[in-house]
Every structure is written in structure tokens, then in C-alpha cells.
N, C-alpha and C. Protein backbone atom coordinates (compact mmCIF):
# COMPACT_ATOMS: atom_id res chain seq x y z
N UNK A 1 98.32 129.57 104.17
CA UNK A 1 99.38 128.59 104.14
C UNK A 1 99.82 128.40 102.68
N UNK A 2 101.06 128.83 102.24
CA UNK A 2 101.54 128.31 101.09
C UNK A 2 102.34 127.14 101.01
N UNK A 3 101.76 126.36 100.24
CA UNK A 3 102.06 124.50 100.18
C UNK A 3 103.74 124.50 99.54
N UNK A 4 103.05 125.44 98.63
CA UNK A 4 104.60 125.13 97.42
C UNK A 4 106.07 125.84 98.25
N UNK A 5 105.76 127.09 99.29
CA UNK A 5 106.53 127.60 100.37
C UNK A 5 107.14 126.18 101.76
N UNK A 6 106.02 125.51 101.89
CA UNK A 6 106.63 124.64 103.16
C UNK A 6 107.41 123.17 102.10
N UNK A 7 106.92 123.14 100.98
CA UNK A 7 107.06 121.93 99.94
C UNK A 7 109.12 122.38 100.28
N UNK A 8 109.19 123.59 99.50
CA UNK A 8 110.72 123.91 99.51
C UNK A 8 111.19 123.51 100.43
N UNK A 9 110.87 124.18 101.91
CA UNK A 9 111.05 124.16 102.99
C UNK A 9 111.91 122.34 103.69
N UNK A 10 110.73 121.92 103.67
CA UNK A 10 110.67 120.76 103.78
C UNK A 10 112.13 119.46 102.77
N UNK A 11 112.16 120.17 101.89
CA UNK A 11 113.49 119.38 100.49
C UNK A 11 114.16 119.99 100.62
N UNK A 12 114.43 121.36 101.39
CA UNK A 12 115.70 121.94 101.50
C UNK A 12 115.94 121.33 102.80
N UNK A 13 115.55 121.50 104.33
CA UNK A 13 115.88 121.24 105.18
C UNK A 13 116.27 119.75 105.98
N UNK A 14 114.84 119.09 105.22
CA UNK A 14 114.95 117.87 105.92
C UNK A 14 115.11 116.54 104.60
N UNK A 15 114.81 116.80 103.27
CA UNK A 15 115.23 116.19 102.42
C UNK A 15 114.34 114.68 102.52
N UNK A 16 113.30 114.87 102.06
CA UNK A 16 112.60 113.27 102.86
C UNK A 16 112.69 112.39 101.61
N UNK A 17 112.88 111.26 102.09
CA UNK A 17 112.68 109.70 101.00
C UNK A 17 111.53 109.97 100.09
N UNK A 18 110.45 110.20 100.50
CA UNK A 18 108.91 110.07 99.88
C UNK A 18 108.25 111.54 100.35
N UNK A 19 106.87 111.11 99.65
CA UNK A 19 106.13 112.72 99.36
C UNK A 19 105.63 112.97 100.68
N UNK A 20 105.26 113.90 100.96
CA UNK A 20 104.82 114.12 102.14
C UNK A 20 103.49 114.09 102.17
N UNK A 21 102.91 113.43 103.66
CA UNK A 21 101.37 113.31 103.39
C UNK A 21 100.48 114.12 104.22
N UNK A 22 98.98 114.44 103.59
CA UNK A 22 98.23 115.19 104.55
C UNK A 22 97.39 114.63 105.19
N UNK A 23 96.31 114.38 105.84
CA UNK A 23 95.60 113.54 106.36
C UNK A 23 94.19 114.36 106.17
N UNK A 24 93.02 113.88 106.03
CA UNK A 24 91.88 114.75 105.69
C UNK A 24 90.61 114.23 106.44
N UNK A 25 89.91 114.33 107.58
CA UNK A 25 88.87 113.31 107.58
C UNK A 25 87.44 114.52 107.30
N UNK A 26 87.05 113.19 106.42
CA UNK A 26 85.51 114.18 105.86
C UNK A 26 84.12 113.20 106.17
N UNK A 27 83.30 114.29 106.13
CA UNK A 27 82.29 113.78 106.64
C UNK A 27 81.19 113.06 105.73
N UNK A 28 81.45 112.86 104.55
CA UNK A 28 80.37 112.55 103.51
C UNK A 28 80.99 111.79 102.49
N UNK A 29 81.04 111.08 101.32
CA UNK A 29 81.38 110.46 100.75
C UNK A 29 81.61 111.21 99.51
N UNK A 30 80.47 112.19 99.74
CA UNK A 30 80.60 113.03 98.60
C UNK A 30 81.93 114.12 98.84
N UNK A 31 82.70 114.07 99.86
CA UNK A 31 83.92 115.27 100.13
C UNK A 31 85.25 114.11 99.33
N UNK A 32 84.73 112.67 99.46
CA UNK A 32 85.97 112.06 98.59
C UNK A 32 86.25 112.44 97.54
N UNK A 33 87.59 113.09 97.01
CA UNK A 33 88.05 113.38 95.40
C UNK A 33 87.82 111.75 94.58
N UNK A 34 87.10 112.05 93.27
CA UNK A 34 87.06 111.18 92.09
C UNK A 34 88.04 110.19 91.78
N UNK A 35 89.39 110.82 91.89
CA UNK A 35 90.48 109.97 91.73
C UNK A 35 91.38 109.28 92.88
N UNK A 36 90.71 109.15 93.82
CA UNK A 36 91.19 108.63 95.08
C UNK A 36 91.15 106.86 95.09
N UNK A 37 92.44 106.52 96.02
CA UNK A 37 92.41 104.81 95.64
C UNK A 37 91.35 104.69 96.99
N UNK A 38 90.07 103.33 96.83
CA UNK A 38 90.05 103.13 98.03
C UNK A 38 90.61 101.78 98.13
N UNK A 39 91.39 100.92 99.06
CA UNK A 39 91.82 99.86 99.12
C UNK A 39 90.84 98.67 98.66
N UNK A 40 90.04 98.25 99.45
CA UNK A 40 88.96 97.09 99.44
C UNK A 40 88.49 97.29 97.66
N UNK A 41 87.97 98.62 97.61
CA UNK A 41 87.44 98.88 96.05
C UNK A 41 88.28 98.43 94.71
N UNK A 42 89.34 98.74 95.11
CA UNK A 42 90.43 99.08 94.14
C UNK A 42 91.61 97.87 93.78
N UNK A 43 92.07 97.90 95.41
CA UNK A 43 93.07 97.07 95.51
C UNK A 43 92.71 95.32 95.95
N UNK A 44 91.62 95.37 95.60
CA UNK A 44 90.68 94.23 96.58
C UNK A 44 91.54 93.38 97.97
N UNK A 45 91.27 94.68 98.56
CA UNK A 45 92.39 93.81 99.87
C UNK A 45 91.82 94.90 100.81
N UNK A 46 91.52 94.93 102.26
CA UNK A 46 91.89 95.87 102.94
C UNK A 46 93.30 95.86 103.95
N UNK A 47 93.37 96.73 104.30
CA UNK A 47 95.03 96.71 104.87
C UNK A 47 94.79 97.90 106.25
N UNK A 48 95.80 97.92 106.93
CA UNK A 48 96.02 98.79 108.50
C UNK A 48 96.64 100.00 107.66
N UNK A 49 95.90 101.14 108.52
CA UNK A 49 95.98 102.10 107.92
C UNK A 49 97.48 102.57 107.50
N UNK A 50 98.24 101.88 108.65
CA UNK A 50 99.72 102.39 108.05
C UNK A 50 100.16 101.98 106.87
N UNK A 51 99.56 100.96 106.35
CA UNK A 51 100.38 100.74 105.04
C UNK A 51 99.70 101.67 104.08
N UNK A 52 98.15 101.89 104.20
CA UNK A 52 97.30 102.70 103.45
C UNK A 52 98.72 104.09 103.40
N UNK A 53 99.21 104.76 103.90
CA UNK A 53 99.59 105.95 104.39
C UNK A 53 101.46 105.70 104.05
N UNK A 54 101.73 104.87 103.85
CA UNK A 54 102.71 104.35 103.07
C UNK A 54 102.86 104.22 101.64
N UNK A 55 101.82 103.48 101.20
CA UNK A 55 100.93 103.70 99.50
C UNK A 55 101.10 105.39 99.26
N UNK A 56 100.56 105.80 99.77
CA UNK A 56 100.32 107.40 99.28
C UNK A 56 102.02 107.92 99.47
N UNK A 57 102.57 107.89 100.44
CA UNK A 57 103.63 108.34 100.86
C UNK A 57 104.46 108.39 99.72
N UNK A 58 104.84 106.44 98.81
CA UNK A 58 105.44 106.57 98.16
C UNK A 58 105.22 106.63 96.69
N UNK A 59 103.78 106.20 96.54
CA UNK A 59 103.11 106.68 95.08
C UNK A 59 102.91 107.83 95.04
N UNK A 60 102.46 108.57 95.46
CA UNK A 60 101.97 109.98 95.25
C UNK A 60 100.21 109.92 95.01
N UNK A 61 99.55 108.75 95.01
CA UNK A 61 98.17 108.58 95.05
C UNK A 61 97.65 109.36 96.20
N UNK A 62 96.46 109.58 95.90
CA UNK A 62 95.04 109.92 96.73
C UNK A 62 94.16 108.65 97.15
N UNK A 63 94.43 108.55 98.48
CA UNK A 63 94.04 107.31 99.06
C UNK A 63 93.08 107.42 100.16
N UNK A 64 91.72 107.04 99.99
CA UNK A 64 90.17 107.49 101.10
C UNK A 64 90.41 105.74 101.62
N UNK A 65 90.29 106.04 103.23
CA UNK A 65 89.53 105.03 103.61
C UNK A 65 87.90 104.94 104.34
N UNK A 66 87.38 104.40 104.19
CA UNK A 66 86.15 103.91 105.03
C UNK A 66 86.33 103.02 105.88
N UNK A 67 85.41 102.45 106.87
CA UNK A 67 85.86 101.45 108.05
C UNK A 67 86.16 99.58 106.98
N UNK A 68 85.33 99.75 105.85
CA UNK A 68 85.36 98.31 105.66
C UNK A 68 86.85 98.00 104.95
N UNK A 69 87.35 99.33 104.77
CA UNK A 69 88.67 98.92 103.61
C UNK A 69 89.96 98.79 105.15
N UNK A 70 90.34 99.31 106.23
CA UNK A 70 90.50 99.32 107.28
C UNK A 70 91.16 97.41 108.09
N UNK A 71 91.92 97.36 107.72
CA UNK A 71 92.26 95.94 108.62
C UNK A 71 92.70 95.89 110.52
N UNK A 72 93.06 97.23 110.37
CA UNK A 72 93.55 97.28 111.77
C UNK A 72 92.48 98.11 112.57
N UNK A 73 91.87 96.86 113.97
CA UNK A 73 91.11 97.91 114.57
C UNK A 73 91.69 99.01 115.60
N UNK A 74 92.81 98.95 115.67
CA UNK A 74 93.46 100.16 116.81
C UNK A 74 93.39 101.60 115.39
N UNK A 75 94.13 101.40 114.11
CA UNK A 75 93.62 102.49 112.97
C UNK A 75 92.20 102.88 113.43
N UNK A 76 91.38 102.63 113.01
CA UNK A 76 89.91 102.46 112.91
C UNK A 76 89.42 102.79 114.39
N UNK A 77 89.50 102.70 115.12
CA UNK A 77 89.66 103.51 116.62
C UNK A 77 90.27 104.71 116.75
N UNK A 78 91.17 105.06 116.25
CA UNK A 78 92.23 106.12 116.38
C UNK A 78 91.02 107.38 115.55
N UNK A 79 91.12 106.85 114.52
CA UNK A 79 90.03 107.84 113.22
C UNK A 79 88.66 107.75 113.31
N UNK A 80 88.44 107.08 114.70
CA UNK A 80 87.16 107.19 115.09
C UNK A 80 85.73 106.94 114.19
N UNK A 81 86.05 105.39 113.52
CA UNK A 81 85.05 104.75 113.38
C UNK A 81 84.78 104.08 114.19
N UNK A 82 85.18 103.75 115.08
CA UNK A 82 84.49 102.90 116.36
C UNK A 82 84.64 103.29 117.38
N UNK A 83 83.72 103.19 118.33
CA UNK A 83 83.94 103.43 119.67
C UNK A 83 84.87 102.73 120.44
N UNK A 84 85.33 104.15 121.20
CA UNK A 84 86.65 103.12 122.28
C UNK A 84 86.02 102.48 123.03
N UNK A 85 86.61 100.95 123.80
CA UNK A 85 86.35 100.52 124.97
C UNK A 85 87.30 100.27 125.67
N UNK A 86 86.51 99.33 126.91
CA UNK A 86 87.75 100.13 128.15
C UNK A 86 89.41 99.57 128.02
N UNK A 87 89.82 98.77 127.50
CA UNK A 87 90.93 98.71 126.87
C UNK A 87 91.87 98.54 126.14
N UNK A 88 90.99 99.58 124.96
CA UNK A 88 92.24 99.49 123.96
C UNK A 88 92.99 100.61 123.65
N UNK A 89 93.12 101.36 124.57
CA UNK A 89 94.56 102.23 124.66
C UNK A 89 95.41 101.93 125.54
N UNK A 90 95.21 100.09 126.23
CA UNK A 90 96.12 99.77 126.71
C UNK A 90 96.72 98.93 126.02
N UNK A 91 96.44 98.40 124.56
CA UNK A 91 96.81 97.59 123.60
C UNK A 91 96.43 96.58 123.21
N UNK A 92 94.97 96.23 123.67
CA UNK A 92 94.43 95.21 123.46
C UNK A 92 93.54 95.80 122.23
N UNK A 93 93.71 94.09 121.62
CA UNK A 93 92.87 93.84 120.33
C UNK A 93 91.41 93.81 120.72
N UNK A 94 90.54 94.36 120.78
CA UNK A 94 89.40 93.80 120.97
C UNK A 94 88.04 93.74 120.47
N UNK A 95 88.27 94.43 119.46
CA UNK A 95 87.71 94.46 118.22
C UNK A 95 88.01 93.22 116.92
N UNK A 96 86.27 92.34 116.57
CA UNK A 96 86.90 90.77 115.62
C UNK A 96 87.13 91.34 114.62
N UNK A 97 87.87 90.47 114.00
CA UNK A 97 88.40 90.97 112.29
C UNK A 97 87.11 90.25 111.37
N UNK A 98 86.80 90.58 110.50
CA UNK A 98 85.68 90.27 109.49
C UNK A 98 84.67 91.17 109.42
């Protein structure tokens, strides 16, 4: 896969507002890059992953989450820090915040 090939691709065809993002899930703490924001750490706040993924979008940062930096439990379900139960892929909250 050449990045800098779909990069063109991508600013010629579709012309986007912000950078384009990749998504990475790793298994160790040690696969996090050095210069990565984590929210809770960094930004002392945690937030729903969409805004996490917004941050990067329009900074151009490297942004790791873990479950504690994480505000939204449907995020945090989705990326499979928590186990599903029986309904929250019908839209229920059911996971407490804290």
C-alpha cells in the first residue's frame, strides 16, 4: 500500500476539510508511539471517542486511547473494552459513567 499514492488520490478526488485518519488497535502499551496524545493524561479530561478522532482529524496529532481516557460507553463497547450486554446495540446506556 502506498500512503503518499492514496494521500494524492484522496486531495485530488475528494478534497477533504481535515487529515485523514487511521485507526490502530494494539495490544500492549508498549505498541503506543512516544508522541501520542492520551486524553485523561494529557488533556486532563476524558472525552467519547468521536471527539478523540476529531482532535486527530483536525490537528494532525497521534492520539491512543485506553478505557479510562474513554467517556462514551457505546465507543468503549464498539473497540471492545467491554463486554456487550444484552442491550446495547439497541441503544441503551448501560454502562455507569465514573
Amino acid at each position: 500500500m502506498d500512503l503518499e499514492r492514496i494521500s494524492e488520490a484522496l486531495n485530488r478526488y475528494l478534497r477533504p476539510q481535515t487529515f485523514p485518519v487511521a485507526i490502530k488497535l494494539v495490544n500492549s502499551e508498549n505498541e503506543i508511539p512516544q508522541k501520542a496524545r492520551m486524553p485523561k493524561r494529557d488533556l486532563k479530561i476524558p472525552m467519547p471517542v468521536c471527539q478523540d478522532i476529531s482532535i486527530a482529524r483536525y490537528t494532525g496529532w497521534v492520539v491512543a486511547m485506553e478505557l479510562e481516557d474513554m467517556l462514551c460507553p457505546f465507543g468503549a463497547l464498539v473497540l471492545g473494552f467491554l463486554p456487550d450486554k444484552d442491550k446495547s446495540w439497541m441503544g441503551a446506556s448501560i454502562y455507569p459513567f465514573g
